[in-house]
C-alpha atoms as a PDB file:
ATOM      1  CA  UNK A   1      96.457 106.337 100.566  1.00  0.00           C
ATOM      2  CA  UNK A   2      93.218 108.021 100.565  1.00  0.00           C
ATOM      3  CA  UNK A   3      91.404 109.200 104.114  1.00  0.00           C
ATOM      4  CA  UNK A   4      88.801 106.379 103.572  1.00  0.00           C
ATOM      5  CA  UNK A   5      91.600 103.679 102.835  1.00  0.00           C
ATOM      6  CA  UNK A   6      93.263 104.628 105.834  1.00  0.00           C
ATOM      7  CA  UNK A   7      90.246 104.690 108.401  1.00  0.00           C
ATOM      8  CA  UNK A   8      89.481 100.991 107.016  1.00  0.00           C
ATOM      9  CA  UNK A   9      93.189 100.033 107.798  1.00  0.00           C
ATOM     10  CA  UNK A  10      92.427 101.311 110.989  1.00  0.00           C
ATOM     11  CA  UNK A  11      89.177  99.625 111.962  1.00  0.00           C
ATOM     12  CA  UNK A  12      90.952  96.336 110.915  1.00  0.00           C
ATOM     13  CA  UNK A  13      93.286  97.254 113.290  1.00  0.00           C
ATOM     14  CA  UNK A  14      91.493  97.371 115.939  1.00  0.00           C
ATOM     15  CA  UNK A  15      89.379  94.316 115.319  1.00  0.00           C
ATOM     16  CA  UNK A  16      91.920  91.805 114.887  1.00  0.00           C
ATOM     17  CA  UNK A  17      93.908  93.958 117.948  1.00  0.00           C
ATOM     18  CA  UNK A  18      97.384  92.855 116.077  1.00  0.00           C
ATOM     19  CA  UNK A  19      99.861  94.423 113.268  1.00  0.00           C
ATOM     20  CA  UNK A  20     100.250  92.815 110.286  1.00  0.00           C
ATOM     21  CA  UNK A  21     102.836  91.805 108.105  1.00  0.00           C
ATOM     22  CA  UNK A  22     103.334  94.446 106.514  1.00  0.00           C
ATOM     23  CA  UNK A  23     102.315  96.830 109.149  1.00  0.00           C
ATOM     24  CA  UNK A  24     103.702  98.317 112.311  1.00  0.00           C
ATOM     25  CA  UNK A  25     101.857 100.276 114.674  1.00  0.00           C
ATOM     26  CA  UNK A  26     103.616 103.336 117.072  1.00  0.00           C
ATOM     27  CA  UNK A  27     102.086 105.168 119.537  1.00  0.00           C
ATOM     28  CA  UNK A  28     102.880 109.184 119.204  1.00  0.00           C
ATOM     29  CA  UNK A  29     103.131 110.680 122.824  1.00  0.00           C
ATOM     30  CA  UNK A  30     104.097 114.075 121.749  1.00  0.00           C
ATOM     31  CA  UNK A  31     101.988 114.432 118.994  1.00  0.00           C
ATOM     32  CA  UNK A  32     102.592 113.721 115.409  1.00  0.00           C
ATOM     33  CA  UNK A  33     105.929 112.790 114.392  1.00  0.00           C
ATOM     34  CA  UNK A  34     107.679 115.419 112.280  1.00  0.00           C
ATOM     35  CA  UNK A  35     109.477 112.956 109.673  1.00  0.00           C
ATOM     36  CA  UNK A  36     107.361 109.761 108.358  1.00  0.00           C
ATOM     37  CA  UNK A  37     109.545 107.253 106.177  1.00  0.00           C
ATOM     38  CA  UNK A  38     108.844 104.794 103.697  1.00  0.00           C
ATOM     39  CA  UNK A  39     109.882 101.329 104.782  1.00  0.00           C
ATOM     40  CA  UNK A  40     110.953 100.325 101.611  1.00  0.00           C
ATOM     41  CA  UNK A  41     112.759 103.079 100.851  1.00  0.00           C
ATOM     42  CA  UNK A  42     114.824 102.491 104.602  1.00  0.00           C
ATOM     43  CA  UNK A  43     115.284  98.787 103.890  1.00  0.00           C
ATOM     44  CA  UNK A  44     117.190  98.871 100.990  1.00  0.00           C
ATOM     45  CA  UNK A  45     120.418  98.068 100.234  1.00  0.00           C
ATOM     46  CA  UNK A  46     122.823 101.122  99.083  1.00  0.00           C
END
């Protein structure tokens, strides 16, 4: 995802003030975290 992609997702965001389907939103209170997953890749089946 490129910086511009992203800072549209965001603005969307904040307009409709809701996740979406495919989205879920986490607040960070100490800082960024250190590990980011892909959904996908933790919802599938072994």
């Amino acid at each position: 995802m490129l910086e511009e992609e992203f800072r549209k997702l965001i603005l969307r965001i904040q307009q409709r003030k809701c996740e979406e389907h495919t989205l879920e939103v986490k607040t960070a209170n100490k800082g960024c975290p250190e590990r980011l997953y892909d959904c996908e890749k933790l919802c599938e089946t072994p």
